[in-house]
C-alpha atoms as a PDB file:
ATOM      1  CA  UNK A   1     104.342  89.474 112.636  1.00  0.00           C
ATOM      2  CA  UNK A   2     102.268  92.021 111.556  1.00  0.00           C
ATOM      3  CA  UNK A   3     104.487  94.380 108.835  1.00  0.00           C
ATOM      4  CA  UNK A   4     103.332  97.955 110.104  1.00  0.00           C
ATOM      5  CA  UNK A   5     104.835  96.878 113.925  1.00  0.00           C
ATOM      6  CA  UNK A   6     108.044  97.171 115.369  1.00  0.00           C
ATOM      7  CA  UNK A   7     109.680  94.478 116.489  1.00  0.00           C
ATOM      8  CA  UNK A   8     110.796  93.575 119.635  1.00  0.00           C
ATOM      9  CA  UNK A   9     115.006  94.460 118.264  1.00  0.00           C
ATOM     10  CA  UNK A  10     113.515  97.988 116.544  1.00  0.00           C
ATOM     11  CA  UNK A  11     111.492  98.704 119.780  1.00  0.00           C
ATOM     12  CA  UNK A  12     114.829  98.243 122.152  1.00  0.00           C
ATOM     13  CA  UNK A  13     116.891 100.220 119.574  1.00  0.00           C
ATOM     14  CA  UNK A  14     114.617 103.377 120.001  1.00  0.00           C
ATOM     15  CA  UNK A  15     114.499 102.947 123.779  1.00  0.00           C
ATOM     16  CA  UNK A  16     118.581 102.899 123.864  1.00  0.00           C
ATOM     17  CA  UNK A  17     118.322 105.933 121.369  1.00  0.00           C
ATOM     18  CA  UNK A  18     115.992 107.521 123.739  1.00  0.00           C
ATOM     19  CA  UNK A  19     118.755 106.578 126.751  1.00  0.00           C
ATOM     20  CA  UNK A  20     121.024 108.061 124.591  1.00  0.00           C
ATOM     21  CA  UNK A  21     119.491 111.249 124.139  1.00  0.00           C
ATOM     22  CA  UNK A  22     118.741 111.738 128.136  1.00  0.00           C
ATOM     23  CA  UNK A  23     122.001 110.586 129.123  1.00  0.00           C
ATOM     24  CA  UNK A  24     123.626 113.551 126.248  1.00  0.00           C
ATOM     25  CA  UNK A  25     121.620 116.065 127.670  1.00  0.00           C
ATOM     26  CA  UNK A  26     122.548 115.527 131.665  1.00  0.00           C
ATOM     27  CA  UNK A  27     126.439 116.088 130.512  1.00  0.00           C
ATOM     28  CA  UNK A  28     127.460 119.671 131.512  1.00  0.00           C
ATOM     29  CA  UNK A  29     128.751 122.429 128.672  1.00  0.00           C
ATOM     30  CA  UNK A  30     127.064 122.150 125.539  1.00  0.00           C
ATOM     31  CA  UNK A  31     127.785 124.046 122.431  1.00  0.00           C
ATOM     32  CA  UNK A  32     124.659 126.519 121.877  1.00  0.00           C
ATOM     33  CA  UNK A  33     123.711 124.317 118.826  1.00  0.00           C
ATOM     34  CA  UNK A  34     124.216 121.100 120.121  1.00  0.00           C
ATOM     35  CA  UNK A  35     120.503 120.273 121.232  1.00  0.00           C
ATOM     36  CA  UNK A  36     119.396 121.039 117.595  1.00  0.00           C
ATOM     37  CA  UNK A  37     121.732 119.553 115.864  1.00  0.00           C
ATOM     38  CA  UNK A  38     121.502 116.233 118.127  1.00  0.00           C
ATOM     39  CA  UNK A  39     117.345 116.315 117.839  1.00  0.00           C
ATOM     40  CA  UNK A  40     118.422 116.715 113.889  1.00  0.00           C
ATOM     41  CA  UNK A  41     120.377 113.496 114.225  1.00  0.00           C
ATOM     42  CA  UNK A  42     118.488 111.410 116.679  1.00  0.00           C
ATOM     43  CA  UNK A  43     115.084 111.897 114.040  1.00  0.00           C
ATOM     44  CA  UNK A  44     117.819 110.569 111.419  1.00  0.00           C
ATOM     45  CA  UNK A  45     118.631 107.517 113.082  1.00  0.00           C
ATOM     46  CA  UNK A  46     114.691 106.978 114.135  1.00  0.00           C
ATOM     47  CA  UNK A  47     113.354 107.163 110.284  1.00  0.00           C
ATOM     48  CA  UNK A  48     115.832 104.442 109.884  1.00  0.00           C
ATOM     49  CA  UNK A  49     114.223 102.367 112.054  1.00  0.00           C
ATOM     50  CA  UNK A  50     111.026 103.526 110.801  1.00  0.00           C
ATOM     51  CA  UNK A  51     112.401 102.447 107.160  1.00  0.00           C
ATOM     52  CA  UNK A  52     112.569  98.856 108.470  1.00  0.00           C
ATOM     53  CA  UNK A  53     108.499  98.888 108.811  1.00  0.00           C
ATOM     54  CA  UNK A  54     108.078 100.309 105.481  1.00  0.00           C
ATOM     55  CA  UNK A  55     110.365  97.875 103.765  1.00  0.00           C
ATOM     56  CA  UNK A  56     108.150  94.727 105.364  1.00  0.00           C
ATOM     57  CA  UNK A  57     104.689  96.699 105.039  1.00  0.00           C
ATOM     58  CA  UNK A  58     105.361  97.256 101.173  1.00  0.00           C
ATOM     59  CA  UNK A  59     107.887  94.905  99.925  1.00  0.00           C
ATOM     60  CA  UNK A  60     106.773  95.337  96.465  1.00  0.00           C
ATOM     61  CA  UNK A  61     108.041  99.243  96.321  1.00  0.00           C
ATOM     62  CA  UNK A  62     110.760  98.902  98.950  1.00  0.00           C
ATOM     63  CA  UNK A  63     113.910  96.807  98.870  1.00  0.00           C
ATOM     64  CA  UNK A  64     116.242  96.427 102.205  1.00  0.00           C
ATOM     65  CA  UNK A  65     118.841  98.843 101.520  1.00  0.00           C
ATOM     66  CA  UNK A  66     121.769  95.385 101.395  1.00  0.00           C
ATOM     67  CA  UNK A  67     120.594  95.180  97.755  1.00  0.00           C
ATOM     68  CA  UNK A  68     121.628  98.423  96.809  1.00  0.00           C
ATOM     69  CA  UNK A  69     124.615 100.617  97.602  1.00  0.00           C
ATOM     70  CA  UNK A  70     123.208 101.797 100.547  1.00  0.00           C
ATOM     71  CA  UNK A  71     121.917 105.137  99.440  1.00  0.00           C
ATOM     72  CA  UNK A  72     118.474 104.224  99.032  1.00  0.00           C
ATOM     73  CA  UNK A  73     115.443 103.056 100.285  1.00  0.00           C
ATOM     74  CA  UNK A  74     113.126 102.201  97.178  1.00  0.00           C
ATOM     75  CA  UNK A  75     113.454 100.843  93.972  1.00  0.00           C
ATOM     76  CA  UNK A  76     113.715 103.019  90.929  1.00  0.00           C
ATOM     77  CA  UNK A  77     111.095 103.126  88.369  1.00  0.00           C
END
């Protein structure tokens, strides 16, 4: 697999994020900060997906997160 692709798995995660989003939005009586906050969120859980590329596109700089406490992405110098 080429490293700078998503996968098949990361590729179905964004599309049920995506489901997620739509399916949020249709429900009736949002709080007036609700869409930000959510487009705020839904970008968070998208760079971790997007983490997952960098980690197999540069394995030399970044480590899966497993090896560390789980409050970073690359190594420190």
């Amino acid at each position: 697999m080429e490293p700078t692709v998503l996968t098949e798995g990361e590729k179905y995660v964004l599309d049920l994020l995506s489901d997620a989003s739509r399916a949020f939005f249709k429900l009736p009586d949002h709080h007036p900060s609700d869409k930000q906050e959510w487009a705020h969120e839904m970008h968070l859980l998208q760079q971790r997906v997007m983490c997952r590329m960098a980690i197999r596109a540069h394995p030399d700089y970044f480590t899966p997160m497993q090896q560390f406490d789980g409050s970073e992405c690359a190594r420190e110098s």
